[in-house]
C-alpha atoms as a PDB file:
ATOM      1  CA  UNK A   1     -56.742  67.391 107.555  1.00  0.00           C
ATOM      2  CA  UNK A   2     -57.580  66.295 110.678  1.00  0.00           C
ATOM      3  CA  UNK A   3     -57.218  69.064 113.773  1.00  0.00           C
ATOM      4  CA  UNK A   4     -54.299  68.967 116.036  1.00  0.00           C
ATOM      5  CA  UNK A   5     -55.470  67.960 119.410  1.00  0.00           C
ATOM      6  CA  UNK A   6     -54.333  69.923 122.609  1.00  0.00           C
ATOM      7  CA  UNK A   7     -51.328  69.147 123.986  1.00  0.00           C
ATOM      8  CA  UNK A   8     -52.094  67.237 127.189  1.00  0.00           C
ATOM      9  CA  UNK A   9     -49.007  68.096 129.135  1.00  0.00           C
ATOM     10  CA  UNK A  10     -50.166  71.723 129.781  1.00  0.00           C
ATOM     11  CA  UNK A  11     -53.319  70.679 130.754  1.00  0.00           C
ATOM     12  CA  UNK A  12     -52.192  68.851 133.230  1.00  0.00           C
ATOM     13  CA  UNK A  13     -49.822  71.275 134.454  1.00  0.00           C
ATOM     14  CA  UNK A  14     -52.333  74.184 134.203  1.00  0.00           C
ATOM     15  CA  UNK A  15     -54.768  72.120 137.414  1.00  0.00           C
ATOM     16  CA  UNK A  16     -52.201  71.833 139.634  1.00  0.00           C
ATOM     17  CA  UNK A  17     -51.254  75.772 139.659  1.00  0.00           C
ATOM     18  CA  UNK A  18     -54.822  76.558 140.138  1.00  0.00           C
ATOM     19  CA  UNK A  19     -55.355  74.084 143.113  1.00  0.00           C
ATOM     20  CA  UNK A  20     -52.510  75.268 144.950  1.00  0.00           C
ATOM     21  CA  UNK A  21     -53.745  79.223 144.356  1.00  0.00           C
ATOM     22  CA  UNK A  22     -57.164  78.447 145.265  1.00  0.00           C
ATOM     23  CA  UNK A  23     -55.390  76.197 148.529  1.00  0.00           C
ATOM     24  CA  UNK A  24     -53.517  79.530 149.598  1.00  0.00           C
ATOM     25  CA  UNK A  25     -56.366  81.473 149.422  1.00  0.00           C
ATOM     26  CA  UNK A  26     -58.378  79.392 151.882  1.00  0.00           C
ATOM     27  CA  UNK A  27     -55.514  79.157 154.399  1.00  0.00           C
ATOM     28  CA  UNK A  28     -55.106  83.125 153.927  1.00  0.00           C
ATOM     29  CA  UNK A  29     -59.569  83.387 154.652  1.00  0.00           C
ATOM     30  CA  UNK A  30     -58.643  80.590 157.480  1.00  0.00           C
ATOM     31  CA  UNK A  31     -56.041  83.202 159.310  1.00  0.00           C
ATOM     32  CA  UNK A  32     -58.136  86.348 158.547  1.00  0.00           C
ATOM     33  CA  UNK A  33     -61.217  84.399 160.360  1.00  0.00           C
ATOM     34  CA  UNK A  34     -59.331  83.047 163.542  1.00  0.00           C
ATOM     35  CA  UNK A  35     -57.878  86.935 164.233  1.00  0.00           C
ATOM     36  CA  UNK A  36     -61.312  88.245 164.146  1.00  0.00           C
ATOM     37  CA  UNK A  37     -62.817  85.550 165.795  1.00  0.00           C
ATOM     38  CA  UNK A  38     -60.298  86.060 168.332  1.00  0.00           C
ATOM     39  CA  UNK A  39     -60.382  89.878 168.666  1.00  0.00           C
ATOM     40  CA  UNK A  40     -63.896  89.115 169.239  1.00  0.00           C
ATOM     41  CA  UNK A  41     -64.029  87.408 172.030  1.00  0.00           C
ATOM     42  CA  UNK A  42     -61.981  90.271 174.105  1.00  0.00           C
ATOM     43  CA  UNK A  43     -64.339  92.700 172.718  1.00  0.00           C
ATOM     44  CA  UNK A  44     -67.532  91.185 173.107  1.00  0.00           C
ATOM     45  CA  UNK A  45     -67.557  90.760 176.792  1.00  0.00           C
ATOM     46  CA  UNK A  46     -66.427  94.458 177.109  1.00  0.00           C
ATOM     47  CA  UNK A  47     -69.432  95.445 174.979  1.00  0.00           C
ATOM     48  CA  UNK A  48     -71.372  93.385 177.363  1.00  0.00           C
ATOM     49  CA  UNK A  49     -70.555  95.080 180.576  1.00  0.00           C
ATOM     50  CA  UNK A  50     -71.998  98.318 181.499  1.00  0.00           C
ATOM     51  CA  UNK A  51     -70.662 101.546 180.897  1.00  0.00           C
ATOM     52  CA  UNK A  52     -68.847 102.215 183.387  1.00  0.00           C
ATOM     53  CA  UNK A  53     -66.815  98.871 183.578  1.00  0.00           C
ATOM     54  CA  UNK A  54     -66.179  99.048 180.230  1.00  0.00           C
ATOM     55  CA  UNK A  55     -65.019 102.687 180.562  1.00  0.00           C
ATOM     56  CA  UNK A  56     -62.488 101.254 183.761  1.00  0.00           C
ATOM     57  CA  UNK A  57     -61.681  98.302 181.892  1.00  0.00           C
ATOM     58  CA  UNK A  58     -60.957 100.304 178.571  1.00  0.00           C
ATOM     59  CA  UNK A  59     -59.290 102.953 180.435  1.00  0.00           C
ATOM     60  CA  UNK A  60     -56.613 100.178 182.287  1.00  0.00           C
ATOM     61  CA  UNK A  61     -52.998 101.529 182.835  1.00  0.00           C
ATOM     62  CA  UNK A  62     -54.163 105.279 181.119  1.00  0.00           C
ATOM     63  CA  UNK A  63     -56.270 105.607 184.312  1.00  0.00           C
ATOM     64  CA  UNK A  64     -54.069 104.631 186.737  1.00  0.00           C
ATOM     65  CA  UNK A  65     -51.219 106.721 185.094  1.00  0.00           C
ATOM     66  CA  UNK A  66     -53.324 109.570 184.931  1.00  0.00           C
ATOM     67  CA  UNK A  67     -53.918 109.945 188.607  1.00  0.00           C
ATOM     68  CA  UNK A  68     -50.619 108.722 189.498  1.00  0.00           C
ATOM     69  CA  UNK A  69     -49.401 111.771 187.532  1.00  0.00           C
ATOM     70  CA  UNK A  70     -51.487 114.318 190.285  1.00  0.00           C
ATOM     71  CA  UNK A  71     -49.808 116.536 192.577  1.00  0.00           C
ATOM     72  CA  UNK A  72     -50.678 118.554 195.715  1.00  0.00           C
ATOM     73  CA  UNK A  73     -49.193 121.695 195.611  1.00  0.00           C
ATOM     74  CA  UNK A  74     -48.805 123.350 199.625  1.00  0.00           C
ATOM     75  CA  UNK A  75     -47.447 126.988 200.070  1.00  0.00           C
ATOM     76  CA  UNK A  76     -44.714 125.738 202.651  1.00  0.00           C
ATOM     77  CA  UNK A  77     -43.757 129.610 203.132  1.00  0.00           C
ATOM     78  CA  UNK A  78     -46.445 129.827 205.528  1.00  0.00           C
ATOM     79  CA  UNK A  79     -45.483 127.545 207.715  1.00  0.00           C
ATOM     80  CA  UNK A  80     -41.876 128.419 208.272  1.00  0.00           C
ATOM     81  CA  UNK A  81     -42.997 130.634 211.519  1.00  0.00           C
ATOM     82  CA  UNK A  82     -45.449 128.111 213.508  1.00  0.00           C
ATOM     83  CA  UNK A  83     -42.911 124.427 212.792  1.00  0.00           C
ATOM     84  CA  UNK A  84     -41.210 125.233 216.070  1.00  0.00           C
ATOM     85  CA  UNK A  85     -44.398 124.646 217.804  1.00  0.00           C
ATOM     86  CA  UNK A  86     -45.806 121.743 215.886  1.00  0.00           C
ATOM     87  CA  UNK A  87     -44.262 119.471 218.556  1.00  0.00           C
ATOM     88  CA  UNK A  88     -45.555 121.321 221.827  1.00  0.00           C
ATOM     89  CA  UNK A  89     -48.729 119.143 222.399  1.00  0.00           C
ATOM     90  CA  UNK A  90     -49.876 115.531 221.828  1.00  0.00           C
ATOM     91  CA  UNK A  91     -51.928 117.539 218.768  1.00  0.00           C
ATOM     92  CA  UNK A  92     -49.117 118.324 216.695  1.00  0.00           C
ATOM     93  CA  UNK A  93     -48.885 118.022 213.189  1.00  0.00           C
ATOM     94  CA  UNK A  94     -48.013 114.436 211.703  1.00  0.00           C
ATOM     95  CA  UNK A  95     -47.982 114.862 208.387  1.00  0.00           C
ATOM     96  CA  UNK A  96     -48.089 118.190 205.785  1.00  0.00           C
ATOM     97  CA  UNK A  97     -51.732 117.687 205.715  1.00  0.00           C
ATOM     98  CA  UNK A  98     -52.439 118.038 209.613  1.00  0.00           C
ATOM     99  CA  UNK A  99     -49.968 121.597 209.409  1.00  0.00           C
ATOM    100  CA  UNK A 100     -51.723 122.633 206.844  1.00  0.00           C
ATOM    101  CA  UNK A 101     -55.301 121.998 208.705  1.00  0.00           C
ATOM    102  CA  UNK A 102     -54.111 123.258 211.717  1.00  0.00           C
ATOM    103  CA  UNK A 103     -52.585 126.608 210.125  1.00  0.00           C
ATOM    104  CA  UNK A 104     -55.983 127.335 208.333  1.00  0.00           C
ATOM    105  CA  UNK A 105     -57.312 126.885 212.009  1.00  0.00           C
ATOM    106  CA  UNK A 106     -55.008 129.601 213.528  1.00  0.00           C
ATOM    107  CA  UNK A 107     -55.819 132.107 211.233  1.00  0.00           C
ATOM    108  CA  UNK A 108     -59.403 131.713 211.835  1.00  0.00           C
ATOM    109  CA  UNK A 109     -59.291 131.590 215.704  1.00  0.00           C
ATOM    110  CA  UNK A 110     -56.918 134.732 215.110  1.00  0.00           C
ATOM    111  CA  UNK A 111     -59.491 136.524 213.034  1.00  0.00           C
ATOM    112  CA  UNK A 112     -61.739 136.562 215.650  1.00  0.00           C
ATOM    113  CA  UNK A 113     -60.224 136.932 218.775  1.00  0.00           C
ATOM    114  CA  UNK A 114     -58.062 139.230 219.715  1.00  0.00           C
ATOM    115  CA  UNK A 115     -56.384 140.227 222.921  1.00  0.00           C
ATOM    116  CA  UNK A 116     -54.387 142.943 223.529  1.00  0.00           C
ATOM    117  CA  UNK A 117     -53.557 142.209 227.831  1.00  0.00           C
ATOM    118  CA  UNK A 118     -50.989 141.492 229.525  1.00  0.00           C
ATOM    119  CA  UNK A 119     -48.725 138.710 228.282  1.00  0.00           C
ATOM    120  CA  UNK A 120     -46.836 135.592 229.730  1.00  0.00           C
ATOM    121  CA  UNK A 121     -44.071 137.744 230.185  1.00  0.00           C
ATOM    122  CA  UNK A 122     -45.680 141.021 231.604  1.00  0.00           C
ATOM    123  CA  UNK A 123     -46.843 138.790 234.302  1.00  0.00           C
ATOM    124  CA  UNK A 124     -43.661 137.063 234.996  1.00  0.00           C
ATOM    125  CA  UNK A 125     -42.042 140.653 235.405  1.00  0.00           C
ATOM    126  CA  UNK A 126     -45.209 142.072 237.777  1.00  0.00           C
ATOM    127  CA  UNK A 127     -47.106 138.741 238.765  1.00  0.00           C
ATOM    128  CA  UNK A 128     -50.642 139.711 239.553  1.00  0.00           C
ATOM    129  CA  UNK A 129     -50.546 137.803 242.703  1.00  0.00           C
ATOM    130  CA  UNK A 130     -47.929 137.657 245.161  1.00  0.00           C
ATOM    131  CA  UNK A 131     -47.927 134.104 246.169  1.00  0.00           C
ATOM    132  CA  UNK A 132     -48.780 130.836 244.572  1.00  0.00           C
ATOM    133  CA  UNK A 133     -52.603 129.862 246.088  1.00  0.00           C
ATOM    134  CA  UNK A 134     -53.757 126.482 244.329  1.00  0.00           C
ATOM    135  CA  UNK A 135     -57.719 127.680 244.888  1.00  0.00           C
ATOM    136  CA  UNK A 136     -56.976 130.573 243.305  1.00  0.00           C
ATOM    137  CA  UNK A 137     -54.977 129.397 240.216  1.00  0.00           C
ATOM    138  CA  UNK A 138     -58.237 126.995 239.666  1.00  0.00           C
ATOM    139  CA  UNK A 139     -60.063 130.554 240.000  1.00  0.00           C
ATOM    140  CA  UNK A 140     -57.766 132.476 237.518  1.00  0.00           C
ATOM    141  CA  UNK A 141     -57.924 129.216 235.285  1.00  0.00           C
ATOM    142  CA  UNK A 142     -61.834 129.263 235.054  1.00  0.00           C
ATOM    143  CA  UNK A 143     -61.711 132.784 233.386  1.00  0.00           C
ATOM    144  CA  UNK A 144     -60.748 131.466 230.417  1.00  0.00           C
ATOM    145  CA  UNK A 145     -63.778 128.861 229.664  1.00  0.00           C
ATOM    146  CA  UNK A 146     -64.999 128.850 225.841  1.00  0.00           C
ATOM    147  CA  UNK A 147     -61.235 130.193 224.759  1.00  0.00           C
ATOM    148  CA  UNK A 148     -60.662 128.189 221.768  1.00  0.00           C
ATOM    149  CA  UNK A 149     -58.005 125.646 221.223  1.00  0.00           C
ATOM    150  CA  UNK A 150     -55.336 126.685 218.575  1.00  0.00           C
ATOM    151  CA  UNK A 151     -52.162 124.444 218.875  1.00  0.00           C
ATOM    152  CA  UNK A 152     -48.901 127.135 220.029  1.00  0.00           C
ATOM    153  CA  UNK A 153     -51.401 129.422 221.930  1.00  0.00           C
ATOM    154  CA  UNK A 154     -50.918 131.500 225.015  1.00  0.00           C
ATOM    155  CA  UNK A 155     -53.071 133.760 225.637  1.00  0.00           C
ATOM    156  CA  UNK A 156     -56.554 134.153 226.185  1.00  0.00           C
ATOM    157  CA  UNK A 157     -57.508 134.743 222.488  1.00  0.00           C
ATOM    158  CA  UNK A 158     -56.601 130.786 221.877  1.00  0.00           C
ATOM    159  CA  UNK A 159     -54.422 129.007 224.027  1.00  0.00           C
ATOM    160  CA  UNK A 160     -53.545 124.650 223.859  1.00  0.00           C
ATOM    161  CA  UNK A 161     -53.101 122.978 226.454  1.00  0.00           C
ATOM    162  CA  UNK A 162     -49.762 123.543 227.714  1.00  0.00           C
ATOM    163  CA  UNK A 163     -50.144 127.200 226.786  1.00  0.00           C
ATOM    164  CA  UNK A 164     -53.208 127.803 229.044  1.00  0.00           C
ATOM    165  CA  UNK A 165     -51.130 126.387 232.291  1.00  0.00           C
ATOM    166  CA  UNK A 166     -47.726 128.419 231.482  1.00  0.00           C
ATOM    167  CA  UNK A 167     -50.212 131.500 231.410  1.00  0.00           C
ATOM    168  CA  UNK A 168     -51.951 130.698 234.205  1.00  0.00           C
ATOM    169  CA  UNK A 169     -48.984 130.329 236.537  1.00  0.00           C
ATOM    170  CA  UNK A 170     -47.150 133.089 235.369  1.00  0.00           C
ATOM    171  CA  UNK A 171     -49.615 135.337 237.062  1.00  0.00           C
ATOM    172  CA  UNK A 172     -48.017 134.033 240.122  1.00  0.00           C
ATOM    173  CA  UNK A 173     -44.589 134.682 239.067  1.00  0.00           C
ATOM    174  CA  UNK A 174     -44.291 131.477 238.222  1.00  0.00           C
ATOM    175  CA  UNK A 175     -42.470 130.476 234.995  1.00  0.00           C
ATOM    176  CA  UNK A 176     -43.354 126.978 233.244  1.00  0.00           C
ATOM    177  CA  UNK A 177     -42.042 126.007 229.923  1.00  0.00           C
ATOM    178  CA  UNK A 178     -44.153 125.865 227.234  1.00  0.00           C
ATOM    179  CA  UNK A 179     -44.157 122.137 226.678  1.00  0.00           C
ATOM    180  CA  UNK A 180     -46.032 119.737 228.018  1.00  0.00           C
ATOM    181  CA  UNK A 181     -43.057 116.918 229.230  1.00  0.00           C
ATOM    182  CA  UNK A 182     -41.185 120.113 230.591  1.00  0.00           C
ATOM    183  CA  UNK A 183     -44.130 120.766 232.681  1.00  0.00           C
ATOM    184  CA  UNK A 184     -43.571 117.676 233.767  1.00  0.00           C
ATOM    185  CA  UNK A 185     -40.466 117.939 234.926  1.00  0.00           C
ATOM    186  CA  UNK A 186     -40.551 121.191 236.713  1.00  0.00           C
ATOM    187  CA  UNK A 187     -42.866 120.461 239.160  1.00  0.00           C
ATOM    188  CA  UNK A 188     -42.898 117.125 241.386  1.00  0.00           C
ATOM    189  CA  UNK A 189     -45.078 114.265 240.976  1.00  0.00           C
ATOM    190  CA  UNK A 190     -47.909 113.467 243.835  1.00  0.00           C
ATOM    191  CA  UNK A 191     -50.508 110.338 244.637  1.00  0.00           C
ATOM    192  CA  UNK A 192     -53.802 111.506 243.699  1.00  0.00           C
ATOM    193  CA  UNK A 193     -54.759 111.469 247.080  1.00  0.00           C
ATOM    194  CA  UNK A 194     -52.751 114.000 247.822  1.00  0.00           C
ATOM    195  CA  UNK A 195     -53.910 116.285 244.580  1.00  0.00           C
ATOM    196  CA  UNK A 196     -55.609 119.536 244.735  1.00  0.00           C
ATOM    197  CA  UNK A 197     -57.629 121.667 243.010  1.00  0.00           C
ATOM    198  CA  UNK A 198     -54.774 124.013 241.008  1.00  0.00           C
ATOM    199  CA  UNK A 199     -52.416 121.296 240.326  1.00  0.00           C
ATOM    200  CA  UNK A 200     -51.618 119.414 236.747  1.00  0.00           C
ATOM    201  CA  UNK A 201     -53.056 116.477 235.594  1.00  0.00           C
ATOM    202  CA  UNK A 202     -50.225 115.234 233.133  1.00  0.00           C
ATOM    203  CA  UNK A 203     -50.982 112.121 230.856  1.00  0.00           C
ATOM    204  CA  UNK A 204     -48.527 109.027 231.480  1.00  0.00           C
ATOM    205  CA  UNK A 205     -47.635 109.196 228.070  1.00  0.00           C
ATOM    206  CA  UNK A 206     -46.559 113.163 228.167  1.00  0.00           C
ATOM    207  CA  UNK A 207     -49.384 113.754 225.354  1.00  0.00           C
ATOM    208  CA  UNK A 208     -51.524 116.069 227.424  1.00  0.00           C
ATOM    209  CA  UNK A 209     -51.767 118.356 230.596  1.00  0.00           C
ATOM    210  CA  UNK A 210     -54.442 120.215 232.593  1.00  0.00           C
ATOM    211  CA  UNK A 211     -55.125 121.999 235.659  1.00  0.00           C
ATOM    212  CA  UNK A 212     -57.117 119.410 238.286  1.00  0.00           C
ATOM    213  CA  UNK A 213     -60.570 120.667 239.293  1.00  0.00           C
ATOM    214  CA  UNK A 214     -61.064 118.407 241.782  1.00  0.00           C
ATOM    215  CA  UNK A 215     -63.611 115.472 242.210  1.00  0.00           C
ATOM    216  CA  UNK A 216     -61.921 113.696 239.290  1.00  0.00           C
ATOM    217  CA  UNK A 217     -62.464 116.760 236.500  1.00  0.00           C
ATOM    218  CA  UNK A 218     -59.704 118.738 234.357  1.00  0.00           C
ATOM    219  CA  UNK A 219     -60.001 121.591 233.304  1.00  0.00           C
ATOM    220  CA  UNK A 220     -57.970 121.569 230.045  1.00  0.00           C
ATOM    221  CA  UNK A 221     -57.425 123.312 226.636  1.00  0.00           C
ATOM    222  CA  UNK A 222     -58.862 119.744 224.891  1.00  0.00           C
ATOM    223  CA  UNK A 223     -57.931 119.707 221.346  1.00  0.00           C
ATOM    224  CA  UNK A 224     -57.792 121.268 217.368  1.00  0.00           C
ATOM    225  CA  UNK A 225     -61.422 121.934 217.180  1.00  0.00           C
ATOM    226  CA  UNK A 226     -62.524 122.288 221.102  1.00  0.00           C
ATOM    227  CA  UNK A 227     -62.779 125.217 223.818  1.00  0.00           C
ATOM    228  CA  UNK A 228     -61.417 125.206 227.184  1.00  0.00           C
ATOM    229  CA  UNK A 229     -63.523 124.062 229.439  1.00  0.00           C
ATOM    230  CA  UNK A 230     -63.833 121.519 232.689  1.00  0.00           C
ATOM    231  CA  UNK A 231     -64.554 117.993 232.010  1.00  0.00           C
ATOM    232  CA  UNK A 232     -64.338 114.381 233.275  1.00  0.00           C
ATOM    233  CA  UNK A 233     -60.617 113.014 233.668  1.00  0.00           C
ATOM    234  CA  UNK A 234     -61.497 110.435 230.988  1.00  0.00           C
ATOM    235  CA  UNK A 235     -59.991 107.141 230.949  1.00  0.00           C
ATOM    236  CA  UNK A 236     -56.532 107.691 229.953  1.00  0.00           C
ATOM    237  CA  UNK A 237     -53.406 107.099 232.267  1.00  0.00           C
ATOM    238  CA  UNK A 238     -52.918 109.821 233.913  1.00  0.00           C
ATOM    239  CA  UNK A 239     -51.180 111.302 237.606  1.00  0.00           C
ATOM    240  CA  UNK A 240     -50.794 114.243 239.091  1.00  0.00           C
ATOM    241  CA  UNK A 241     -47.726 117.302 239.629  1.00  0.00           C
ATOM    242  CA  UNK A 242     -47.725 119.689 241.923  1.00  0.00           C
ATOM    243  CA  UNK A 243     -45.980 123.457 240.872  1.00  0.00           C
ATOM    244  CA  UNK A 244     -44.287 124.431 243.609  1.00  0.00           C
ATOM    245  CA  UNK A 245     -44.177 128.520 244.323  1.00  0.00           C
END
């Protein structure tokens, strides 16, 4: 007897199935090859680039975040006494930063001066001079060359600038406010022909004030930093009060 032959219908339907299988598997190697190919190019210019871009680049948002996420922390306690004098001067504080700075200044002027003499107010009560002499309150004024400048002082451990003129005058019984556009005020302004050593050089813009020296110098309490001492009226608008006695 003759053998059967094979049926030809499943061997025909047996090639299909396996060209469609071996059709998905391509597609599936095709998808597999375009994600890595395109992780690869992001990552292979990052390998490319030095260390440190590639440790900014890597580090993106996480960097940014993490020094967004910093904080300053300032002991505000300390500054409750001095905040009524931040404004007295043209120096005064203008932002936590500059209080801070200017507190750690204070402290260190006040470490190493001291001065135990008469105050504003002892002088006001007993002036040390009888009547107001403009020579002489350039005279008294000089005394205090080298004091250093710490913003709210008056006396001649550290005194700013308005603080060095109220102190000055007061040891002619004379009692100016401790505030530069006050200063202003209380006395009367005069050309600068007419000025004399002994009376204030005030700047236009109420920032500053000093004590004229005559031949265009101030003598003046300068700034954070400085010492009294005489110097050139620099060039900053300026004119001239007179304290009357």
């Amino acid at each position: 007897m003759a053998a059967r032959p094979s049926s030809p219908t499943r061997a025909a339907a047996g090639r299909p199935g396996a060209a469609r299988s071996v059709g998905t598997a391509v597609k599936k190697l095709s998808i597999v090859t375009a994600i890595v190919g395109f992780a690869a190019s992001g990552v292979l210019p990052l390998l490319a680039t030095t260390g440190d871009e590639a440790q900014a680049v890597a580090a993106g948002a996480t960097a940014r975040s993490s020094l967004g996420s910093q904080t300053l922390s300032v002991d505000t306690a300390s500054l409750t006494d001095e905040s009524d004098e931040t404004a007295r001067d043209a120096y005064s504080a203008t932002s936590m930063v500059d209080v801070v700075t200017q507190n750690l200044q204070n402290r260190k002027a006040a470490a190493n001066t001291t001065y135990e003499g008469p105050t504003t107010a002892d002088y006001l009560a007993n002036p040390l001079y009888p009547e107001l002499d403009r020579d002489q309150v350039l005279a008294v004024a000089l005394q205090y060359i080298g004091t250093p400048y710490v913003h709210g002082g008056e006396d001649p451990s550290k005194f700013d600038c308005s603080g060095l003129i109220t102190f000055v005058y007061a040891q002619f019984g004379i009692e100016l406010t401790h505030y530069v556009p006050t200063q202003n005020t209380e006395g009367r302004t005069i050309p600068e022909s007419e000025a004399v050593p002994g009376d204030l050089v005030v700047f236009d813009n109420l920032a500053h004030d000093g004590i004229y020296a005559g031949n265009g110098m101030i003598l003046d309490a300068p700034k954070p930093g400085g010492f009294v001492d005489v110097r050139p009226i620099w060039n900053q608008a300026h004119h001239f009060v007179r304290i009357d006695g």
